[in-house]
Protein backbone atom coordinates (compact mmCIF):
# COMPACT_ATOMS: atom_id res chain seq x y z
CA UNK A 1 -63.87 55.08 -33.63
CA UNK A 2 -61.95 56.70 -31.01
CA UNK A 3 -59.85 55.60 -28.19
CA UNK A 4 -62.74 56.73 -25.53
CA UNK A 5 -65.27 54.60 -27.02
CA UNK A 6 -63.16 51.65 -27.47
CA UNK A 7 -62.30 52.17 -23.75
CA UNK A 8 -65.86 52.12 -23.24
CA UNK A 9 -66.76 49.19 -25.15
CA UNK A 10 -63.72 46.92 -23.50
CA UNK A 11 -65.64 48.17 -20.29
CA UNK A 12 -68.53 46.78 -21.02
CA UNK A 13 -69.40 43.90 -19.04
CA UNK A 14 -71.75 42.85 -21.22
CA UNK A 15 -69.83 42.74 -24.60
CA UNK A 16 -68.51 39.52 -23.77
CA UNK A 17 -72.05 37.51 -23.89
CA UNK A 18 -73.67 39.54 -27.02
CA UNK A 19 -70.19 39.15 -28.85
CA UNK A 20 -68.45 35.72 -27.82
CA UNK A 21 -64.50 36.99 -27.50
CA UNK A 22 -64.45 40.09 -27.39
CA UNK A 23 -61.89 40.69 -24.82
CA UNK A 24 -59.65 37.46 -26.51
CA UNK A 25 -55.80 37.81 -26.59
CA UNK A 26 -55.66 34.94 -28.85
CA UNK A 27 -57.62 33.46 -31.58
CA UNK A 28 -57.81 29.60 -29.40
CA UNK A 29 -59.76 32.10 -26.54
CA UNK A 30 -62.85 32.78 -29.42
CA UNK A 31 -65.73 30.25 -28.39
CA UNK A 32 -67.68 28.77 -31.51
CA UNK A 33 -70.34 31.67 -31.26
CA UNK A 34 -67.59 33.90 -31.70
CA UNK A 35 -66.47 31.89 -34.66
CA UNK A 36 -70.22 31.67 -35.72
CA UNK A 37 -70.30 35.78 -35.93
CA UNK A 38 -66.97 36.45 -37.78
CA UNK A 39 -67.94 33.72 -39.85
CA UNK A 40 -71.33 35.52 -41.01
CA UNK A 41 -69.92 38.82 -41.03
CA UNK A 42 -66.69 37.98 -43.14
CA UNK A 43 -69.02 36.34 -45.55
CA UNK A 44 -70.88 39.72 -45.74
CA UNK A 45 -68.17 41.53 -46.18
CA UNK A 46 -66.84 39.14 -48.71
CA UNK A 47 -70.35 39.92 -50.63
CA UNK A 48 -70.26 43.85 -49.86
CA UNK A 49 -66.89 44.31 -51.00
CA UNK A 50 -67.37 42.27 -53.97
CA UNK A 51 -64.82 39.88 -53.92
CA UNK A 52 -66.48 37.35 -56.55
CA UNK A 53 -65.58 39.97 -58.93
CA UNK A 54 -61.84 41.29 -57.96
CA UNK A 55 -60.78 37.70 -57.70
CA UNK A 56 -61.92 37.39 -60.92
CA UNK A 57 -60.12 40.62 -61.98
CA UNK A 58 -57.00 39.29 -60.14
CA UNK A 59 -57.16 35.45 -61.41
CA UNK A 60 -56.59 37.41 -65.19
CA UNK A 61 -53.46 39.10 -63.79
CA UNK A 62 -52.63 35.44 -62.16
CA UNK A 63 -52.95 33.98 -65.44
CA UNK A 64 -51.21 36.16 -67.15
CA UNK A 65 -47.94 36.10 -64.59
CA UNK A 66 -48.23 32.25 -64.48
CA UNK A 67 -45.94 31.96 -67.46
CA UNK A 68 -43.15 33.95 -66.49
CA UNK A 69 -43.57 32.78 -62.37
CA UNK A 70 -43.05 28.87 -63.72
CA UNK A 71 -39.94 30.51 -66.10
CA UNK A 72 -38.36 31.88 -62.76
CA UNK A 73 -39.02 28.38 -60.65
CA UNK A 74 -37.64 26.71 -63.16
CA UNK A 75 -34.80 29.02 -63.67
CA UNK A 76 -33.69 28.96 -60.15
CA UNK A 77 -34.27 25.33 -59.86
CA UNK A 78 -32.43 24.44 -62.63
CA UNK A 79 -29.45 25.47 -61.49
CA UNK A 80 -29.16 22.57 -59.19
CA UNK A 81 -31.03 20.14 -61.16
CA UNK A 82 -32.05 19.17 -65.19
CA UNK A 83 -34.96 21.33 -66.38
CA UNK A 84 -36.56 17.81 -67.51
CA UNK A 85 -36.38 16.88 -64.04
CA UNK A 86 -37.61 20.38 -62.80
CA UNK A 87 -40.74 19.67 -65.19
CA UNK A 88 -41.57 16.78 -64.12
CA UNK A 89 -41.48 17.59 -60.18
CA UNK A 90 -43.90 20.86 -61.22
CA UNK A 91 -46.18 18.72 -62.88
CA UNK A 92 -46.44 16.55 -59.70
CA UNK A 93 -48.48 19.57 -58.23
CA UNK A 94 -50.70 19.78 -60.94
CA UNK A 95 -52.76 16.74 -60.19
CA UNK A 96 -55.10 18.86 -58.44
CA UNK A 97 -55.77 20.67 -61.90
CA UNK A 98 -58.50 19.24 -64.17
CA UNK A 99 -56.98 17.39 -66.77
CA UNK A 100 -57.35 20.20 -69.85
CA UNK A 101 -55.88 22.67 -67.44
CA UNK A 102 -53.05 20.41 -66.94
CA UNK A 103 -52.23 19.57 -70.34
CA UNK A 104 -52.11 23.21 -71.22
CA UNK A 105 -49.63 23.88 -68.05
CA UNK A 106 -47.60 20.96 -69.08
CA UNK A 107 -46.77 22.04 -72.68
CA UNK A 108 -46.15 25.13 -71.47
CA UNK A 109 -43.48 23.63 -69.30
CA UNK A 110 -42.22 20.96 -72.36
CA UNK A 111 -41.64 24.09 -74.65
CA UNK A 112 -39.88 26.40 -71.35
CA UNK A 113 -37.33 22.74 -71.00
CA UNK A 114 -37.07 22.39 -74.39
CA UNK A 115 -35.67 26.39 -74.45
CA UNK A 116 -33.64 25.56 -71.49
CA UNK A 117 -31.35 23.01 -73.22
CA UNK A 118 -30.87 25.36 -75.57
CA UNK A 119 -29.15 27.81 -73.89
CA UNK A 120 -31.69 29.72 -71.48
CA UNK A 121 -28.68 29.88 -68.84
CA UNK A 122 -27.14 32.17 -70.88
CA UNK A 123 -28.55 35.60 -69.67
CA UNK A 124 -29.88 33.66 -66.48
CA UNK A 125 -29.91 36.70 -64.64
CA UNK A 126 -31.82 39.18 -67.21
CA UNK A 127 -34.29 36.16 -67.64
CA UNK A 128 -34.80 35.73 -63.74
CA UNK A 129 -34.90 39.58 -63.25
CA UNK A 130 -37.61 40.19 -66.39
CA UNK A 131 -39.52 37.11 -65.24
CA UNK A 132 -39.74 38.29 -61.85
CA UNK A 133 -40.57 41.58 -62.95
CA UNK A 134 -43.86 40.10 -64.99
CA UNK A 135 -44.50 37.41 -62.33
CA UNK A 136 -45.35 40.53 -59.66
CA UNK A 137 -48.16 41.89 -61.81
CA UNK A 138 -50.08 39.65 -60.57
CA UNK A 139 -48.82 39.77 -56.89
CA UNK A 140 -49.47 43.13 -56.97
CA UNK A 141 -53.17 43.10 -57.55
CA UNK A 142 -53.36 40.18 -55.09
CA UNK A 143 -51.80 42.92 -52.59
CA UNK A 144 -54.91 45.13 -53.67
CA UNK A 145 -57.34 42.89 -53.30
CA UNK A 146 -56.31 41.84 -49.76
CA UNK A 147 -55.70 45.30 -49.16
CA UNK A 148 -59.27 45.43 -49.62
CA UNK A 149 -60.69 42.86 -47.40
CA UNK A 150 -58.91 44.42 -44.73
CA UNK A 151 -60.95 48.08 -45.59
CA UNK A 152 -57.53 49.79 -45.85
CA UNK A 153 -56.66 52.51 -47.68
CA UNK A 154 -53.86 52.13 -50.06
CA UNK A 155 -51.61 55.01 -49.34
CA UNK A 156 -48.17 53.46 -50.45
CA UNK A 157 -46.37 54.55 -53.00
CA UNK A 158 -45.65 53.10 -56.96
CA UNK A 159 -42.25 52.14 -55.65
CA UNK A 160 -42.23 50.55 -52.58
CA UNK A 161 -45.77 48.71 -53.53
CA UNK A 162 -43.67 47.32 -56.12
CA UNK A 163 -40.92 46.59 -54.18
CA UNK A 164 -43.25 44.86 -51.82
CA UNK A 165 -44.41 42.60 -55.08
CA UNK A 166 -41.27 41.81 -56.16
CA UNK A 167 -40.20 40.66 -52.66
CA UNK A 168 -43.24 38.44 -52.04
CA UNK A 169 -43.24 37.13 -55.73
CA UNK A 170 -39.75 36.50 -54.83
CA UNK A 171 -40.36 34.69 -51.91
CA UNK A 172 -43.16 32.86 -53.11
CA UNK A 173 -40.98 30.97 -56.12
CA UNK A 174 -37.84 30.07 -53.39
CA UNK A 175 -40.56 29.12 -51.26
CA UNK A 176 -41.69 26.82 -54.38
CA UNK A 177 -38.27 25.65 -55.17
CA UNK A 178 -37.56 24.53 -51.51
CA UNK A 179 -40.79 22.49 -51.54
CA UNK A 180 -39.70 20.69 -55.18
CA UNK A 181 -37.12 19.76 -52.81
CA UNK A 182 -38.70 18.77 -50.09
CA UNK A 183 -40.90 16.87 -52.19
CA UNK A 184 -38.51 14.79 -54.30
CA UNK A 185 -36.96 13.89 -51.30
CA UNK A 186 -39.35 12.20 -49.66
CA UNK A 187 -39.39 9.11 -52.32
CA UNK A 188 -35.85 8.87 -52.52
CA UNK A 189 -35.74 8.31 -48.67
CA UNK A 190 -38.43 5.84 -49.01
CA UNK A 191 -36.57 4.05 -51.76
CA UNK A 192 -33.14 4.17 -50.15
CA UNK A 193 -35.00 2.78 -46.90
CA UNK A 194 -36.98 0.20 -49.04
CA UNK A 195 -39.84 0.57 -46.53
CA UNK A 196 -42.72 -1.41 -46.50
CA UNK A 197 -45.83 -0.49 -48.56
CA UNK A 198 -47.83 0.88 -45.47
CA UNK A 199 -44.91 3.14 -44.98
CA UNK A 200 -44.61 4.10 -48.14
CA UNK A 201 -48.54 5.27 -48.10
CA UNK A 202 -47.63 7.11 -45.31
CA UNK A 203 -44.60 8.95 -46.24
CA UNK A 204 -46.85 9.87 -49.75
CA UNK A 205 -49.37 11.31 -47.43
CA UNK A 206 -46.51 13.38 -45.48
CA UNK A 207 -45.05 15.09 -48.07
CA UNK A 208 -48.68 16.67 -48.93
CA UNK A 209 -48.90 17.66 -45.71
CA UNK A 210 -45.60 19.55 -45.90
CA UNK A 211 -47.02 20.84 -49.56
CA UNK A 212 -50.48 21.84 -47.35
CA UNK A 213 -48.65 23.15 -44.35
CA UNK A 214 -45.86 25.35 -46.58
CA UNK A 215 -48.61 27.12 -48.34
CA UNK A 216 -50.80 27.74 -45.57
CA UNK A 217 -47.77 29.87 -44.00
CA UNK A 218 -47.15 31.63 -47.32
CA UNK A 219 -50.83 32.60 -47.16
CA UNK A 220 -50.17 33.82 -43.88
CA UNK A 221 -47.18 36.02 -45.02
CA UNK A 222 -49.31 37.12 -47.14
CA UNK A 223 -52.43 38.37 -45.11
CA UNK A 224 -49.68 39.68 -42.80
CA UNK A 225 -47.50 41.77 -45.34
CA UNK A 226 -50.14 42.74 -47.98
CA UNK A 227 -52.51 45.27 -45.92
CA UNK A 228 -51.13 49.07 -46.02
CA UNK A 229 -51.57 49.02 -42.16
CA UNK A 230 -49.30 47.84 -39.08
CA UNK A 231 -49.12 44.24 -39.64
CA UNK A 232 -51.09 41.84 -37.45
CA UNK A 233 -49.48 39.51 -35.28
CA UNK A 234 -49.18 36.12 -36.66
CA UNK A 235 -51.31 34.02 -34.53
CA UNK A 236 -54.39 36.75 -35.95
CA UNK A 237 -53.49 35.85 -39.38
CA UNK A 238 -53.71 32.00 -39.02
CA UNK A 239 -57.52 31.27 -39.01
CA UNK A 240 -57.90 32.86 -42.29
CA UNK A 241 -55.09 31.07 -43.73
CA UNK A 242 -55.87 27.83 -42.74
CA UNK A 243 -59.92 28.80 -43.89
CA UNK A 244 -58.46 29.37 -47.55
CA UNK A 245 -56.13 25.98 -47.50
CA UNK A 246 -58.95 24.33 -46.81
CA UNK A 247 -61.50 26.03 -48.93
CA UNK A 248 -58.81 25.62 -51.84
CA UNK A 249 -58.05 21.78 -51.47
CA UNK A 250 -62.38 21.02 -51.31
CA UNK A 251 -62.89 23.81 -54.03
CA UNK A 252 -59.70 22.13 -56.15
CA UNK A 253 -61.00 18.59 -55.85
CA UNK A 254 -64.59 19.29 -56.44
CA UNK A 255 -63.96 21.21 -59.61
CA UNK A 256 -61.72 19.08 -61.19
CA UNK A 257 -64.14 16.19 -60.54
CA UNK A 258 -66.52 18.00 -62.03
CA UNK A 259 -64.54 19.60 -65.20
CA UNK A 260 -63.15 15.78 -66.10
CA UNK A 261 -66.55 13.74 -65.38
CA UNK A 262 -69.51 16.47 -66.13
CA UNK A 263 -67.84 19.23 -67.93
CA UNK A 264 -68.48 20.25 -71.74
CA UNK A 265 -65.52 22.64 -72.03
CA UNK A 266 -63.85 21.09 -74.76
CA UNK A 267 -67.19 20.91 -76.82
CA UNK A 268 -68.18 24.49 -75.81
CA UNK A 269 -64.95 26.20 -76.48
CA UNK A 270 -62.58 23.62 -78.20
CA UNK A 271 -59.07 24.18 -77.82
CA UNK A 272 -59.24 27.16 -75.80
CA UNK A 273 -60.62 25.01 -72.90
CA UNK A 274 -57.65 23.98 -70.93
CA UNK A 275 -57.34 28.09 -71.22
CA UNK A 276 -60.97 28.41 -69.66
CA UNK A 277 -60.88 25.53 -67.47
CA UNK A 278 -57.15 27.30 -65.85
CA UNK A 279 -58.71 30.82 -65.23
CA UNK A 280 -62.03 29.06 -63.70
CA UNK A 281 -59.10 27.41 -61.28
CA UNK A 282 -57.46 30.73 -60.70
CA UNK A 283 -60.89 32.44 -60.30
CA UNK A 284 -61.67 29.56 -57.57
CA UNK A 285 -58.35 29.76 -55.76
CA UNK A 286 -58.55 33.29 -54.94
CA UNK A 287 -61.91 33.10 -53.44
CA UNK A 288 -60.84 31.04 -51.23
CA UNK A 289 -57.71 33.18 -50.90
CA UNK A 290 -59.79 36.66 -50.31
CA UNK A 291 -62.53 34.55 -48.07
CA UNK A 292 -59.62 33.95 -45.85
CA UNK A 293 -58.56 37.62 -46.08
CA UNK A 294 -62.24 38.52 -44.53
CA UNK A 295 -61.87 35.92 -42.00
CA UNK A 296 -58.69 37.23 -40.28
CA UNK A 297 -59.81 40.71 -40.68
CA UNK A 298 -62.95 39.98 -38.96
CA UNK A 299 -61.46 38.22 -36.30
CA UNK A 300 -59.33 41.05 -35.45
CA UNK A 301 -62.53 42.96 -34.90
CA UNK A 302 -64.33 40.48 -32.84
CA UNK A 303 -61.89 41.57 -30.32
CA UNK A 304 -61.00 45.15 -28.32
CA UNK A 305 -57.36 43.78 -27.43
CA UNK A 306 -54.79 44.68 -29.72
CA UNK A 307 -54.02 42.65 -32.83
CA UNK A 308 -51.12 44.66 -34.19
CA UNK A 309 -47.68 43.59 -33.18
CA UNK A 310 -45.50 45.07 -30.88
CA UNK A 311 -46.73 47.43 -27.51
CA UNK A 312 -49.98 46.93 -26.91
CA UNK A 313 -52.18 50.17 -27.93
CA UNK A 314 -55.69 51.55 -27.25
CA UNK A 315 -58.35 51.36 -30.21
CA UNK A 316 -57.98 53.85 -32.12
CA UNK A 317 -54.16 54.49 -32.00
CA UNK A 318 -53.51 51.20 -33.37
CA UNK A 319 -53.27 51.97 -37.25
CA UNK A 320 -55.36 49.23 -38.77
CA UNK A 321 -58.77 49.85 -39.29
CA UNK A 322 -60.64 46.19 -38.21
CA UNK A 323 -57.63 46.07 -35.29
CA UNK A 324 -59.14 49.85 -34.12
CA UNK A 325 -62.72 48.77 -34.04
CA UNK A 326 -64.43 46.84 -31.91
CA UNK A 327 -67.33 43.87 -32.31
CA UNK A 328 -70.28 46.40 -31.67
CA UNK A 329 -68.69 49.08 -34.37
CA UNK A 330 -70.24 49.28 -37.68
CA UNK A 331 -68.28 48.58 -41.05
CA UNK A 332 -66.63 51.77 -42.08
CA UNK A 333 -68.75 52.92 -45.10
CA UNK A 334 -66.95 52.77 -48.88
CA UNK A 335 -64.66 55.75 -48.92
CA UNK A 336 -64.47 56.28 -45.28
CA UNK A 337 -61.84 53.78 -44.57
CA UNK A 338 -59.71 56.35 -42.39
CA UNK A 339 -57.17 55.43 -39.69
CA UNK A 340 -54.98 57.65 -37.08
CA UNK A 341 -51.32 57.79 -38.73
């Protein structure tokens, strides 16, 4: 769509009561009919652009860069702290896993300690760098795939698409390593304060909400950096990110209630279920993930005011596809996703 017609549409006195929002600077100015539409039409999108299957693609590439991504954490972490302790602060975040899944992640880490003691320091750099290095595999189809709900074109090259894995992967395990942190120290202070056992509920509770709140902005990072397209400004990335948070902790609890009370895993596929039962997780995590991808690019297009940071621009001159189109555009058809440069 060009400039003229989005001119036309933010003209349009009209726009505002058959699309809810449409002239909103920020995402708190969308009334729940607004909400209602991106709602329905990310969901759409989510179906048209088949997302149930490319998170499925990308929870393989997950699962096979989990290994070396919990070899960097604990890499970097361990230079501060004994792996043993490292492990057992990682497995503290995998009591949202079903209980095969975790057992599988947990020898994992044993063996990864167990190699530690033994002298993993020793090339600590050549062991971060090739971990890192295997670890963005999977960031970089996660960059694809959000790529995707955002109908963008991928125009950037091998190198700096790489480059832009390797920086989020990057940021992603520090990002980790500062929550460990974070997390251990919560106890201690509790401990050191020998606070009462209300308090100490209480201070348990807060450190998942720092867990909660820490990846919700890493989504958000994400959603932000991952699209080939002038980024969005953060407040038009925050919807979708808290969407997937939420979608993650209800899909997370609900499967692993289901996996450890219902599930016949271990019968049906014996000791390669806590392998089966891990991917299913994965495969579950990025829905919710790419879901939130669709909602934040559909909320960009409920509006005609300019999403993209910096100087406001007219639609069409605004080099994001959902940012240059307005609520009454159609959905650029597959193959057509074009934008001024």
């Amino acid at each position: 769509m060009n400039a003229s017609t989005g001119g036309r549409a933010g003209r349009d006195g009209g726009l505002d009561e058959q699309y809810p929002g449409a002239h909103a600077g920020r995402p708190q100015e969308v009334p729940a009919r607004g909400w209602f539409q991106i709602a329905r039409r990310g969901w759409k999108e989510f179906q048209a652009d088949q997302m149930m299957l490319i998170a499925a693609g990308v929870a393989f590439y997950a699962f096979l860069s989990l290994v070396p991504s919990i070899v960097a954490a604990m890499l970097v972490y361990g230079l501060v702290t004994e792996p043993a302790q490292v492990q057992s602060q990682i497995q503290s975040f995998a009591d949202v896993l079903p209980a095969s899944a975790r057992d599988l992640l947990n020898e994992q880490m044993t063996s990864l300690a167990s190699a530690n003691d033994r002298g993993l320091g020793i090339g600590l750099v050549v062991s971060l760098l090739l971990a890192l290095w295997s670890a963005s595999g999977g960031t970089g189809n996660l960059i694809t795939a959000v790529n995707t709900a955002y109908d963008e074109e991928e125009t950037r090259g091998f190198v700096k698409r790489k480059a832009l894995a390797l920086v989020l992967t990057l940021g992603a395990i520090l990002v980790f390593v500062v929550t460990l942190a974070l997390v251990a120290v919560f106890p201690a202070v509790a401990n050191a304060l020998d606070l009462p056992t209300p308090l100490r509920v209480g201070v348990e509770a807060l450190r998942w909400v720092v867990v909660l709140a820490v990846i919700g902005m890493s989504l958000a990072v994400l959603y932000r950096a991952a699209p080939d397209r002038d980024s969005p400004k953060m407040r038009w990335v925050s919807v979708g990110a808290t969407v997937a948070v939420l979608l993650w902790i209800f899909a997370s609890v609900v499967f692993s209630l289901y996996v450890n009370n219902f599930g016949s895993y271990g019968k049906t596929y014996g000791s390669l279920a806590g392998v089966v039962v891990l991917l299913l997780w994965l495969w579950l995590s990025l829905v919710a993930v790419l879901l939130g991808a669709e909602i934040n690019a559909e909320s960009e297009k409920q509006t005609v005011q300019d999403t993209t940071r910096g100087p406001d621009r007219p639609m069409g001159e605004r080099d994001a596809v959902k940012a240059d189109l307005g609520p009454a555009d159609p959905e650029p058809a597959d193959g057509g996703r074009t934008r001024s440069r």
